[in-house]
C-alpha atoms as a PDB file:
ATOM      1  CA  UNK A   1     140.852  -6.548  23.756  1.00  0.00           C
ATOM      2  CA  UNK A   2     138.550  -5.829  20.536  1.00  0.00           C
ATOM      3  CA  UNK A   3     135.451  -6.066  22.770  1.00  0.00           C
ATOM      4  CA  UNK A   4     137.006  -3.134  24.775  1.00  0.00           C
ATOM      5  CA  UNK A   5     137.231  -1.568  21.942  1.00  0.00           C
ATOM      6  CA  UNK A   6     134.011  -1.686  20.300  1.00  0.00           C
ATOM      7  CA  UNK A   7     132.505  -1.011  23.904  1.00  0.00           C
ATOM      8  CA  UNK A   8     134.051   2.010  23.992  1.00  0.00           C
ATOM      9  CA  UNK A   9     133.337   2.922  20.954  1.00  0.00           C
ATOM     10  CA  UNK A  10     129.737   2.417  21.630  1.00  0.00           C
ATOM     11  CA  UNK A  11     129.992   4.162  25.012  1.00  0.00           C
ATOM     12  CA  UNK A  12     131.634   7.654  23.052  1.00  0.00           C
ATOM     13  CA  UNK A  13     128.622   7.377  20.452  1.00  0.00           C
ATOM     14  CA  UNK A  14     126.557   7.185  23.448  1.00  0.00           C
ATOM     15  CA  UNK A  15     128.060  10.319  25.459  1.00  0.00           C
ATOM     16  CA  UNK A  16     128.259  12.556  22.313  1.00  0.00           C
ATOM     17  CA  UNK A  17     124.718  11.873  21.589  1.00  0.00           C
ATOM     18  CA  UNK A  18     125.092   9.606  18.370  1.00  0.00           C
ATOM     19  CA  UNK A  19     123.457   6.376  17.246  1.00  0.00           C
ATOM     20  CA  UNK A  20     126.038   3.765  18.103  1.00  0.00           C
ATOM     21  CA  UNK A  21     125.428   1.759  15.283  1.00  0.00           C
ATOM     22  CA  UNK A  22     125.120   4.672  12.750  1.00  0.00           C
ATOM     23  CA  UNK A  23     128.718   5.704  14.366  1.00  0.00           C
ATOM     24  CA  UNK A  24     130.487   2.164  14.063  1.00  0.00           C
ATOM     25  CA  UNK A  25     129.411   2.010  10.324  1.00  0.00           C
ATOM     26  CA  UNK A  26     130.659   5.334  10.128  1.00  0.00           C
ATOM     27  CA  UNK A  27     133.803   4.607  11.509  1.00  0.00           C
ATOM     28  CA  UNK A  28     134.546   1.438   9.514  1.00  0.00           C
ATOM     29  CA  UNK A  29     133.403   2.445   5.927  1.00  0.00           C
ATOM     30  CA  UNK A  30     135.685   5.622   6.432  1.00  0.00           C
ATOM     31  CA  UNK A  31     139.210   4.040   8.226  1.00  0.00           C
ATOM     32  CA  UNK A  32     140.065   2.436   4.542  1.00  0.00           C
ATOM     33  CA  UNK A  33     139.523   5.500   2.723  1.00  0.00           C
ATOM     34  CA  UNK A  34     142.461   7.059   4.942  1.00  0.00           C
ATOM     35  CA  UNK A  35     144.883   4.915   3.852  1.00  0.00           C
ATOM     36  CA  UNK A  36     147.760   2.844   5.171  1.00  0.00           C
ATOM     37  CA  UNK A  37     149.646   5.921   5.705  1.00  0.00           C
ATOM     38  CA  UNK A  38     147.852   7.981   7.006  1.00  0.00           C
ATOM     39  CA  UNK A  39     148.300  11.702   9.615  1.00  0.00           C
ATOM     40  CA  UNK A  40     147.552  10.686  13.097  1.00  0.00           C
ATOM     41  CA  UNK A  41     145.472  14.151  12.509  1.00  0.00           C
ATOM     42  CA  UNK A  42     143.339  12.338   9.737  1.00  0.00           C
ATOM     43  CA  UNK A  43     141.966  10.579  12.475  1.00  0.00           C
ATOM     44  CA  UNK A  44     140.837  13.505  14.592  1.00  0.00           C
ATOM     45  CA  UNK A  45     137.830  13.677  11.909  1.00  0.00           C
ATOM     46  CA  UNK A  46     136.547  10.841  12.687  1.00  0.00           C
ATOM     47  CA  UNK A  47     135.581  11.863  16.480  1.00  0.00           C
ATOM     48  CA  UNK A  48     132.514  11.849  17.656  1.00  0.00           C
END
């Protein structure tokens, strides 16, 4: 299941045009900094 994950993840970098690995760090240096509790809208912002 996490490798469906992270290819996904790599496959969304890849359609929007991003780095994949520039995107993955992106996404896991900013998940902690939302929080335990945070708006399912907080994560919106992290979309490609």
């Amino acid at each position: 299941m996490a490798s469906a994950t992270l290819y996904s993840l790599i496959e969304t970098a890849k359609a929007n045009k991003l780095e994949p690995f520039a995107y993955i760090r992106y996404i896991l240096t900013e998940l902690p900094k939302l929080g335990s509790y945070a708006e399912p809208e907080a994560f919106d912002a992290l979309l490609p």
